[in-house]
N, C-alpha and C. Protein backbone atom coordinates (compact mmCIF):
# COMPACT_ATOMS: atom_id res chain seq x y z
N UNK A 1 -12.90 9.97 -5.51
CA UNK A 1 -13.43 9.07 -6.51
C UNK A 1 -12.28 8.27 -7.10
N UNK A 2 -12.09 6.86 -6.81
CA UNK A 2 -11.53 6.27 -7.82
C UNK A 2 -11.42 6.43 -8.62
N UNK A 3 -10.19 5.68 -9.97
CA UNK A 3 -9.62 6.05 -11.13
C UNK A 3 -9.62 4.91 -10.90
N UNK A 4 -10.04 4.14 -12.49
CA UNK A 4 -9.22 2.75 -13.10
C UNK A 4 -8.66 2.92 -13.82
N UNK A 5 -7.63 2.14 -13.70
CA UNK A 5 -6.17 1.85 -14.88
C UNK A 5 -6.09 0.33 -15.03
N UNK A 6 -5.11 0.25 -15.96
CA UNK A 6 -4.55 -1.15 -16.09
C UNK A 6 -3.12 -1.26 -14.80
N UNK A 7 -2.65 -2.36 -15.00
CA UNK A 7 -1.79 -2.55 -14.14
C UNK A 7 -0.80 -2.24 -14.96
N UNK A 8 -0.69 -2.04 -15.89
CA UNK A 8 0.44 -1.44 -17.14
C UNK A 8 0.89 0.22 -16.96
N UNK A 9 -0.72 0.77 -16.99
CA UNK A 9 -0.95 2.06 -16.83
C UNK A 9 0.02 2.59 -15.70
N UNK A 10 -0.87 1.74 -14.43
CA UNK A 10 -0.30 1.90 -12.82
C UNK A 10 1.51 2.09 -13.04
N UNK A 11 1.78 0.92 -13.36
CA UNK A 11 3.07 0.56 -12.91
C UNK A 11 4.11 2.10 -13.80
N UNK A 12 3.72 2.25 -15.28
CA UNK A 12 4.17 3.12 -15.70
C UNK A 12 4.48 4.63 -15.66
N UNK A 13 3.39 5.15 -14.03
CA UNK A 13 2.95 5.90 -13.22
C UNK A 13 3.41 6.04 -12.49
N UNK A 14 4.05 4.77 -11.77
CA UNK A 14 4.30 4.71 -10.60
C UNK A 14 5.34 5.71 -10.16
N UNK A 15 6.76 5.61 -11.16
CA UNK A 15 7.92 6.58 -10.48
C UNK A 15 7.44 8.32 -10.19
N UNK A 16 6.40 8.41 -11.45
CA UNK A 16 5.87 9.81 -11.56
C UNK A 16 5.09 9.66 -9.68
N UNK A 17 4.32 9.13 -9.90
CA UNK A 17 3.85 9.27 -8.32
C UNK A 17 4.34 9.57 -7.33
N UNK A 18 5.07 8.11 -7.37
CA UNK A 18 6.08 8.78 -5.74
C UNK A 18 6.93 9.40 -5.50
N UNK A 19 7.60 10.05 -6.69
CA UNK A 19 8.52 11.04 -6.90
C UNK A 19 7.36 12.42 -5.99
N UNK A 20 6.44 12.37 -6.60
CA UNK A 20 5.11 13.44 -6.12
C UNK A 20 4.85 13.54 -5.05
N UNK A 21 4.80 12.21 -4.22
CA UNK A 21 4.28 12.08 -3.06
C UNK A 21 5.69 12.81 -2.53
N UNK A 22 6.84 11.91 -2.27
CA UNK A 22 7.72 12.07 -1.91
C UNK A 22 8.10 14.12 -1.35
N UNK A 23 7.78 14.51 -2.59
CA UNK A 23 8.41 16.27 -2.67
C UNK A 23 6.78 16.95 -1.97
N UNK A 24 5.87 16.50 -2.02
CA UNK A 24 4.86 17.03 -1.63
C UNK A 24 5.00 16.79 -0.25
N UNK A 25 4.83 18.03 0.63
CA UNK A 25 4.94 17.84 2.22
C UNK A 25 3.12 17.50 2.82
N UNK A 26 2.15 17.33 2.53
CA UNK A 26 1.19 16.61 2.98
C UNK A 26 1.75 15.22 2.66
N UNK A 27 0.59 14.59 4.45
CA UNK A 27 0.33 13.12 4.12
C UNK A 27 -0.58 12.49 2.92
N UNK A 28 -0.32 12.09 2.11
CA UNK A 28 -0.84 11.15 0.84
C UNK A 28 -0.88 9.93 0.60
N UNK A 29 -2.17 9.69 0.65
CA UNK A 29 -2.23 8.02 0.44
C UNK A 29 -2.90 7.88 -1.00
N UNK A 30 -2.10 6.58 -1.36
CA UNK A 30 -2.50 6.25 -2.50
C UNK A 30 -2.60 4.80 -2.11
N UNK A 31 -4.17 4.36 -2.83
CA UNK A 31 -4.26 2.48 -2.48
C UNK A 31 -4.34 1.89 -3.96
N UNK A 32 -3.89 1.01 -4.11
CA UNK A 32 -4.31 0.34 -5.60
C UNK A 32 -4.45 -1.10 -5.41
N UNK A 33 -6.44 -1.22 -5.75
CA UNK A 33 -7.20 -1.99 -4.71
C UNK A 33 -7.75 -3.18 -6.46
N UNK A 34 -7.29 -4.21 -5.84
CA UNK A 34 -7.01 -4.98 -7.53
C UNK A 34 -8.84 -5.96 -7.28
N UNK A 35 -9.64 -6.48 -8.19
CA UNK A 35 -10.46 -7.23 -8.16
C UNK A 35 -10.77 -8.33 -6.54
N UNK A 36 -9.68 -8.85 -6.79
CA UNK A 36 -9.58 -9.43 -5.94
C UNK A 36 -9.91 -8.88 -4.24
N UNK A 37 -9.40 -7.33 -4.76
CA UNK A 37 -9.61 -6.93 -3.39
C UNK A 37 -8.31 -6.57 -2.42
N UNK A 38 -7.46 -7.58 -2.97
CA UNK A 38 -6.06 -7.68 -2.46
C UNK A 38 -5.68 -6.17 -2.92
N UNK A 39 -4.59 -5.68 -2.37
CA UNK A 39 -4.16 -4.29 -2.59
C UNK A 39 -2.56 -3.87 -2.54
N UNK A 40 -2.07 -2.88 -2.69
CA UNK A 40 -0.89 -2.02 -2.57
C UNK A 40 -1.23 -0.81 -2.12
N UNK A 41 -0.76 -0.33 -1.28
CA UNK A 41 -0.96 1.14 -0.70
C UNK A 41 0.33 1.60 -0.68
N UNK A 42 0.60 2.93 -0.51
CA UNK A 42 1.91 3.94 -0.35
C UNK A 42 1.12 5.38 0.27
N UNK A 43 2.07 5.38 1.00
CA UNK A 43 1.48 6.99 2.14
C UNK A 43 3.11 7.54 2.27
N UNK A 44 2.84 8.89 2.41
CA UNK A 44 4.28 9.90 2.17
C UNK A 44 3.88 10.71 4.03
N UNK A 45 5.34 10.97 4.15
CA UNK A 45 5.40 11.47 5.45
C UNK A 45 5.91 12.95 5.00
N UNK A 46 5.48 14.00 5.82
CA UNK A 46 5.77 15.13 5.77
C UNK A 46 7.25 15.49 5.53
N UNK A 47 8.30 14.13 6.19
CA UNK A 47 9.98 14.22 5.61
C UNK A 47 10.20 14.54 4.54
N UNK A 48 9.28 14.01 3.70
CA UNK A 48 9.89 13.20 1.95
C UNK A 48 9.90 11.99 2.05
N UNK A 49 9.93 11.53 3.26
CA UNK A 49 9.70 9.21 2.92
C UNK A 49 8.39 8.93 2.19
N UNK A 50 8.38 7.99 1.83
CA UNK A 50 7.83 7.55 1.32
C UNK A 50 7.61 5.54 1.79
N UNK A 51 5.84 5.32 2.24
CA UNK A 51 6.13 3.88 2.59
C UNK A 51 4.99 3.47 1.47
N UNK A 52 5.45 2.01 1.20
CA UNK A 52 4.94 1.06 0.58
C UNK A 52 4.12 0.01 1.55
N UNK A 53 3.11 -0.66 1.03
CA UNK A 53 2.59 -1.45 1.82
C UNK A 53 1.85 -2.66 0.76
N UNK A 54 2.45 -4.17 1.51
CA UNK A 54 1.37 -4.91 0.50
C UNK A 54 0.25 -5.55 1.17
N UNK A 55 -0.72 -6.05 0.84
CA UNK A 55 -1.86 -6.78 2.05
C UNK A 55 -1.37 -7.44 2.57
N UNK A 56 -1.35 -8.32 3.71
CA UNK A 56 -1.04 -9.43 4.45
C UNK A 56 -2.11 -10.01 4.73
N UNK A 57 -1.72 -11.14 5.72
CA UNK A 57 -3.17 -11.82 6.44
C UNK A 57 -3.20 -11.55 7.48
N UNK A 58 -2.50 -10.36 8.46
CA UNK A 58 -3.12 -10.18 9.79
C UNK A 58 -4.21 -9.06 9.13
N UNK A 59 -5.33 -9.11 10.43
CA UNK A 59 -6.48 -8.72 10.29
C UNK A 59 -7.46 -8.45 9.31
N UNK A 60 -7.24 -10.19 8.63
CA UNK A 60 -8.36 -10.53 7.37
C UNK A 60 -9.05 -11.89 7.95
N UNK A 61 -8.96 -12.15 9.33
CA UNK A 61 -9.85 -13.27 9.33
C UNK A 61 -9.26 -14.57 9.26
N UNK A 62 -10.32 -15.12 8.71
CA UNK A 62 -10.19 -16.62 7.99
C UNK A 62 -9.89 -16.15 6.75
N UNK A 63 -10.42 -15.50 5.81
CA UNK A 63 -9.79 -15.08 4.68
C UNK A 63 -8.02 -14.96 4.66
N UNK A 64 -7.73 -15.57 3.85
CA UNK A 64 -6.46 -15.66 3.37
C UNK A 64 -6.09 -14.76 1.99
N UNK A 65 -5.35 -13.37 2.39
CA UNK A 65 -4.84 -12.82 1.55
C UNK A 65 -3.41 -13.65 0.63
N UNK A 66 -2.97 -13.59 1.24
CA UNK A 66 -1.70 -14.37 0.40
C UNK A 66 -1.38 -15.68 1.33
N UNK A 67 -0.45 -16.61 0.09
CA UNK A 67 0.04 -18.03 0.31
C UNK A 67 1.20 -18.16 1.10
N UNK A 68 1.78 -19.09 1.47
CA UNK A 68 2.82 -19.10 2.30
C UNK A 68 3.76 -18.89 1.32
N UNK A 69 3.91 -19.39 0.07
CA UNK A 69 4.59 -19.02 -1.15
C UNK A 69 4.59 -17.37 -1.09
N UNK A 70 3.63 -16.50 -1.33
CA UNK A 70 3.85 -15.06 -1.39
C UNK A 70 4.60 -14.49 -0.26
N UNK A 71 4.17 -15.06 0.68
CA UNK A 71 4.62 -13.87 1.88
C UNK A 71 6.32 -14.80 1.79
N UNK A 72 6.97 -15.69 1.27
CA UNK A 72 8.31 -16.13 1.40
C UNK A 72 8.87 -15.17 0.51
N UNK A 73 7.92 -15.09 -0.51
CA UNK A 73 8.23 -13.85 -2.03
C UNK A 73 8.74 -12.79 -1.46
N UNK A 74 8.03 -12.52 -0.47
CA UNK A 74 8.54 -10.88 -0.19
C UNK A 74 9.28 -10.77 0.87
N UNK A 75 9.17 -12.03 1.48
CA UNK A 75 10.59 -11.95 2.80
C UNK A 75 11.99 -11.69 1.71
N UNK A 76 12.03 -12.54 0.62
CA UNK A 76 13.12 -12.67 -0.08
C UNK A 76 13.66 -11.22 -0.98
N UNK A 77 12.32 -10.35 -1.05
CA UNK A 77 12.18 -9.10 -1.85
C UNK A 77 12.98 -8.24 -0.83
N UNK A 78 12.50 -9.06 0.84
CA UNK A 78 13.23 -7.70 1.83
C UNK A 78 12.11 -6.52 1.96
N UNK A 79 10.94 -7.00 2.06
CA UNK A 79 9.74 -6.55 2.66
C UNK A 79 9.58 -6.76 4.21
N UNK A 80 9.75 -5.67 5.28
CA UNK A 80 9.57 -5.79 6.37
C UNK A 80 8.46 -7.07 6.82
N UNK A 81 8.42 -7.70 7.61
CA UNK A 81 7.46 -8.64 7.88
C UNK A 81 6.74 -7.64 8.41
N UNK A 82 4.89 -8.12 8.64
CA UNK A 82 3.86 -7.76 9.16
C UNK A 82 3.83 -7.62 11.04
N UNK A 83 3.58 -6.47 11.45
CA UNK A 83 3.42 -6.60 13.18
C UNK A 83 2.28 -6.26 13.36
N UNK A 84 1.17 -7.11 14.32
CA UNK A 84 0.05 -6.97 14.27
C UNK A 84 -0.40 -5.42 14.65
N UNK A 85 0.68 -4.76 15.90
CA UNK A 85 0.32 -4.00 16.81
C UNK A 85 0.93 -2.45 15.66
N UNK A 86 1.60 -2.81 15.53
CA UNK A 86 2.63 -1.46 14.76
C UNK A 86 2.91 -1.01 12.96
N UNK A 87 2.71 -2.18 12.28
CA UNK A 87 2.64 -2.45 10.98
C UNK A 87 1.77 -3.64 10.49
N UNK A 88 0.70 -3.49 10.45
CA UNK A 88 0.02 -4.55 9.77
C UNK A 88 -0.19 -5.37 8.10
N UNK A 89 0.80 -4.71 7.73
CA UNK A 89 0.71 -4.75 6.04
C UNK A 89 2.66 -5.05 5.79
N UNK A 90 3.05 -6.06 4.98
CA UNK A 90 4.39 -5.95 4.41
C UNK A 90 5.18 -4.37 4.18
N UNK A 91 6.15 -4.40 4.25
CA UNK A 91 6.41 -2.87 4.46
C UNK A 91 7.85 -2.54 3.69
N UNK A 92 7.70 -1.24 2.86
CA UNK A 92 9.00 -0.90 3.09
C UNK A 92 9.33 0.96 2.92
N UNK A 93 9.91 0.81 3.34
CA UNK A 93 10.42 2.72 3.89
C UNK A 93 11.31 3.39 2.65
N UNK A 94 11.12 4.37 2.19
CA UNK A 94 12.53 5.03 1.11
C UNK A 94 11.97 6.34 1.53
N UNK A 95 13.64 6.79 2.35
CA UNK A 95 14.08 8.25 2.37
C UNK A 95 14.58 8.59 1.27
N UNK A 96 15.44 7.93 0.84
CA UNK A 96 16.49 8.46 -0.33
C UNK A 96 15.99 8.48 -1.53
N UNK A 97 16.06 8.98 -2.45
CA UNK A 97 15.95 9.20 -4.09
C UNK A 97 16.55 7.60 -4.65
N UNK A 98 17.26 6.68 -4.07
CA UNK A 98 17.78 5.29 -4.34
C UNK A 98 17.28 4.83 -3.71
N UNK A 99 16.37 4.89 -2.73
CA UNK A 99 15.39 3.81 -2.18
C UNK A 99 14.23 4.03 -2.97
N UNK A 100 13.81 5.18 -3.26
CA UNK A 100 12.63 5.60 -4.12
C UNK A 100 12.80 4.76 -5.26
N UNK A 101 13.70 4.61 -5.82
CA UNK A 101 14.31 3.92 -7.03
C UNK A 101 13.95 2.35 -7.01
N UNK A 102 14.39 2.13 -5.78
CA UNK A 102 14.29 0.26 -5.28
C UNK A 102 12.65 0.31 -5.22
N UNK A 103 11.56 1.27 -4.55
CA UNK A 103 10.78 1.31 -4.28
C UNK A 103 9.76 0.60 -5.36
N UNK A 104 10.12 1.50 -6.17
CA UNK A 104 9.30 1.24 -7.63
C UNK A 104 9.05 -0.19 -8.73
N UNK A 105 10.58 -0.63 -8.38
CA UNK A 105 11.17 -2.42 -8.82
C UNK A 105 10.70 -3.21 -7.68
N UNK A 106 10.25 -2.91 -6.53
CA UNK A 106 9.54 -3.62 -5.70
C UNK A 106 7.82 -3.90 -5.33
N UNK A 107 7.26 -2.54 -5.63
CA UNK A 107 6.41 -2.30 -5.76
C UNK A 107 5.60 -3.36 -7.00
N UNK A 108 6.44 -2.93 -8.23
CA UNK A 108 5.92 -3.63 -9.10
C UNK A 108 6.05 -5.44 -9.41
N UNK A 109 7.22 -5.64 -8.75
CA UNK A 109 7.65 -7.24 -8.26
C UNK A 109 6.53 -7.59 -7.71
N UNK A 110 5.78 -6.79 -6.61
CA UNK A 110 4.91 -7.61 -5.69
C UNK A 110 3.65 -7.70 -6.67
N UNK A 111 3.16 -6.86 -7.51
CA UNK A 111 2.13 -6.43 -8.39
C UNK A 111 2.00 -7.57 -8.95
N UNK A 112 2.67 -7.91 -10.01
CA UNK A 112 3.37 -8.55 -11.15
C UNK A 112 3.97 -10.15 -10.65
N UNK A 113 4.43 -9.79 -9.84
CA UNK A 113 5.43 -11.65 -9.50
C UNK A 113 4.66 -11.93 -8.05
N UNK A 114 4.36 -11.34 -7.05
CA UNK A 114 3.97 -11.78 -6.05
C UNK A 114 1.90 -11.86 -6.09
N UNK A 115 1.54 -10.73 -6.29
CA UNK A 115 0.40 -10.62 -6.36
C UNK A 115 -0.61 -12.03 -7.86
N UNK A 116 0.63 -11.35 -8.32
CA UNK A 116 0.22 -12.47 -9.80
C UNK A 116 -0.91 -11.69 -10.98
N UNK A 117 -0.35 -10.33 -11.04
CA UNK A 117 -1.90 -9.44 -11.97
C UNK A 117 -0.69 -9.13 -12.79
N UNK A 118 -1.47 -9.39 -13.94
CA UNK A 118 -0.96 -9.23 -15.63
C UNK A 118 -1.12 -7.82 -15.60
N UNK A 119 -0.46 -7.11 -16.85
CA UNK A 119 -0.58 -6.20 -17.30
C UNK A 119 -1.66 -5.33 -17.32
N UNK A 120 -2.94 -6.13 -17.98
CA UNK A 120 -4.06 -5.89 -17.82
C UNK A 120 -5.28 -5.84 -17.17
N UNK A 121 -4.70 -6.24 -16.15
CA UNK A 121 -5.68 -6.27 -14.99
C UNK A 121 -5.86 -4.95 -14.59
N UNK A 122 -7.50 -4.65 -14.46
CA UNK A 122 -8.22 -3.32 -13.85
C UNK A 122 -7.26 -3.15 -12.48
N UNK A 123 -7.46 -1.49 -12.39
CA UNK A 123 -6.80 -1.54 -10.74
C UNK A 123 -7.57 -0.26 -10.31
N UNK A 124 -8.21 -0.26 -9.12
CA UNK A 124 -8.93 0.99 -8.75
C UNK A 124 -7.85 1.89 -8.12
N UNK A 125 -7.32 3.12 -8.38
CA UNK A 125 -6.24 3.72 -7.66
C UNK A 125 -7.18 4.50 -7.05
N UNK A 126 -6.96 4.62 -5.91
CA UNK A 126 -7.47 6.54 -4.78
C UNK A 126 -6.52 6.72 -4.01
N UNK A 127 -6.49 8.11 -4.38
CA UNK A 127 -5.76 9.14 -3.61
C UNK A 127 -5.94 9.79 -3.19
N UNK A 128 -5.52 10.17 -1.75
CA UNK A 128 -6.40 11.16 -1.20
C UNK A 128 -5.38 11.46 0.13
N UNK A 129 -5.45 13.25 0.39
CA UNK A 129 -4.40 13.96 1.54
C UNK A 129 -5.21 13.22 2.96
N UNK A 130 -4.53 12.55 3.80
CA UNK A 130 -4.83 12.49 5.62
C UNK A 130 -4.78 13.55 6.00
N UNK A 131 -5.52 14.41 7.02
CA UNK A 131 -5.06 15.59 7.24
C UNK A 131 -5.18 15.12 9.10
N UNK A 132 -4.57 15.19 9.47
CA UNK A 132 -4.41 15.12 11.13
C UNK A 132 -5.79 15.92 11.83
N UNK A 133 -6.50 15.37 12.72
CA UNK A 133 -7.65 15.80 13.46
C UNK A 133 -7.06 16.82 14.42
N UNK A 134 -6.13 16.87 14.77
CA UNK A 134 -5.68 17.19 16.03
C UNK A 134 -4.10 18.10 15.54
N UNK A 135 -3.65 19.08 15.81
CA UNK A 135 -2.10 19.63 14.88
C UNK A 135 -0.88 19.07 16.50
N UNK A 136 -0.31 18.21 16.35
CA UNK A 136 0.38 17.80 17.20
C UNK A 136 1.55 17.54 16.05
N UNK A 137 2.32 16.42 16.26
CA UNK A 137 3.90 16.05 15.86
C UNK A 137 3.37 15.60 14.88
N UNK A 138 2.75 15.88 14.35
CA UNK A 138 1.84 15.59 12.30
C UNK A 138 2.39 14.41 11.95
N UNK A 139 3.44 13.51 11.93
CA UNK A 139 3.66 12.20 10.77
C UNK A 139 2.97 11.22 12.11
N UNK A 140 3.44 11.15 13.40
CA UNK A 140 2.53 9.98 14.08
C UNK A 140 1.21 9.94 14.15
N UNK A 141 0.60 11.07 13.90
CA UNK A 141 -0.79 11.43 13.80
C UNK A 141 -1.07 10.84 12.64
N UNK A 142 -0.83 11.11 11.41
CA UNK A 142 -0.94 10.79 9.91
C UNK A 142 -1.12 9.66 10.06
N UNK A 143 -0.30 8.92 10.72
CA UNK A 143 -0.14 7.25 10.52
C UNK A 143 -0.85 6.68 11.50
N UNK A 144 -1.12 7.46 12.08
CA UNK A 144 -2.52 6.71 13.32
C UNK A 144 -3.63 7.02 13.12
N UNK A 145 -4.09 7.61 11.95
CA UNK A 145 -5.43 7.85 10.97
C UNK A 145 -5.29 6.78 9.82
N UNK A 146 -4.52 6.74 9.23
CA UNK A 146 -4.03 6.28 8.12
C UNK A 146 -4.58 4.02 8.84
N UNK A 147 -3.58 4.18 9.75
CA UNK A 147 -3.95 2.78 10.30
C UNK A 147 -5.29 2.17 10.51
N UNK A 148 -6.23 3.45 11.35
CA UNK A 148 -7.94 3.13 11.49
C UNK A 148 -8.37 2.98 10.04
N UNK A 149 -8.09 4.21 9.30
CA UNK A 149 -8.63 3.79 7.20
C UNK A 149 -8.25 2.37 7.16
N UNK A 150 -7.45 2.64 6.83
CA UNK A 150 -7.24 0.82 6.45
C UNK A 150 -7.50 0.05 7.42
N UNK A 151 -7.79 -0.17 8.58
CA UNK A 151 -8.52 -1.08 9.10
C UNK A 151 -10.10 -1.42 9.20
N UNK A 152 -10.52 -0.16 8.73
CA UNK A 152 -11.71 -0.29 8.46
C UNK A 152 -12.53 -0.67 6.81
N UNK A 153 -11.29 -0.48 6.20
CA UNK A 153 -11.03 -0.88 5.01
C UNK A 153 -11.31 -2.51 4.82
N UNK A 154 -10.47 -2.59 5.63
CA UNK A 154 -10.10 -4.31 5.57
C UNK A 154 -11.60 -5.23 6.39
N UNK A 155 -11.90 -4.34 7.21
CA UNK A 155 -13.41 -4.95 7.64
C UNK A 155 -14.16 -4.93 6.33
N UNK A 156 -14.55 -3.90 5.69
CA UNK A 156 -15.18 -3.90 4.73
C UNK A 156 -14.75 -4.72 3.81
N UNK A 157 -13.45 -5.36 3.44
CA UNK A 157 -13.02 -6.44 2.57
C UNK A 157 -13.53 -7.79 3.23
N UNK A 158 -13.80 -7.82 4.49
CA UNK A 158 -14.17 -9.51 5.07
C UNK A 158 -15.05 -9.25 5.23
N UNK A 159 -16.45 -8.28 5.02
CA UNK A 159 -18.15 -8.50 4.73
C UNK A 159 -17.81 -8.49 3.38
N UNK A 160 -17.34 -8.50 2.43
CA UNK A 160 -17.34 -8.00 1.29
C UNK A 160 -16.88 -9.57 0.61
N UNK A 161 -16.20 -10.20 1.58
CA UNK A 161 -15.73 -11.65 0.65
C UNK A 161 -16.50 -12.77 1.67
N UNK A 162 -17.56 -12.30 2.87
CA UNK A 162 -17.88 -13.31 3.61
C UNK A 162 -19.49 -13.54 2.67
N UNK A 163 -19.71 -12.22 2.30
CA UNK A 163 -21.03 -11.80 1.51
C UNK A 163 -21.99 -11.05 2.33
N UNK A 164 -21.90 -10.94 3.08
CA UNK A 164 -22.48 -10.22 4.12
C UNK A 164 -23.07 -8.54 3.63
C-alpha cells in the first residue's frame, strides 16, 4: 500500500532510507511516483549498492516524460544515460557510504531542479522486497524482475495518460 508524503517529507527521509536499503541484504524497491506520474525509483542489491533511477522517455511512447532541457540536466548531474536494452531509466550506482552521500544531493536535484516538484508536492512512495522466482545468482535475477515491474508499470502510465 502506498504512503503519501510531501516532497519535503520524502527528501528529508531520504538518507534514512537508503542508508536502510543499503545495510539490508534483500532486494528493495522503493518508487516515488509524483502526480504527474513521472517518478524516482531506487532498488538495493544484495552487496549493499544501492541504484537510483529517474523516468526517461524510452518506453513511454509518444508521451514525453522529460524535455531535452531535463535529460541535459542530468547528463550534467552525471546520470548514466538511458539504454533501451539494459537500463531504461537515468541511472546512478553507490557502493560506497560517499556515493550514498552524492546519492541523496542527486536524487533530490532531480526531484527539486530537474523534475521541477516543490516542496509540497504529494508523492506516492511504495516499497516493497523483489524476491527472485527462481534462487540462482540473486542480484541478476532481482533486476530482471525488477525491469518487467517497471515495465509494466510504465504501460500502465501510457493507458493511464492516453485515457484508455
Amino acid at each position: 500500500m502506498p504512503t503519501v508524503v510531501t516532497v519535503e517529507e520524502l527528501l528529508g527521509q531520504l538518507p534514512n532510507l537508503l542508508e536502510g536499503m543499503s545495510r539490508d541484504r534483500r532486494c528493495l524497491v522503493s518508487v516515488f511516483e509524483f502526480p504527474d506520474h513521472r517518478y524516482v525509483q531506487c532498488w538495493s542489491g544484495a552487496n549493499g549498492s544501492v541504484v537510483a533511477e529517474v523516468i526517461s522517455n524510452v518506453n513511454v511512447g509518444e508521451w514525453k516524460a522529460l524535455t531535452k532541457e531535463q535529460e541535459t540536466a542530468l547528463l550534467a548531474q552525471r546520470w548514466s544515460v538511458p539504454v533501451q536494452s539494459t537500463s531504461p531509466n537515468w541511472s546512478k550506482l553507490a557502493i560506497s557510504n560517499e556515493e550514498l552521500v552524492s546519492m541523496v544531493g542527486a536524487i533530490s536535484l532531480a526531484i527539486t531542479g530537474v523534475l521541477e516538484k516543490s516542496l509540497g508536492t504529494p508523492v506516492r512512495v511504495h516499497t516493497f522486497e523483489l524476491r527472485p522466482q527462481k534462487v540462482h545468482s540473486s542480484e541478476e535475477s532481482a533486476v530482471e524482475q525488477s525491469r518487467h515491474y517497471f515495465q509494466r508499470s510504465l504501460e500502465d502510465l501510457e493507458r493511464s495518460a492516453s485515457g484508455a
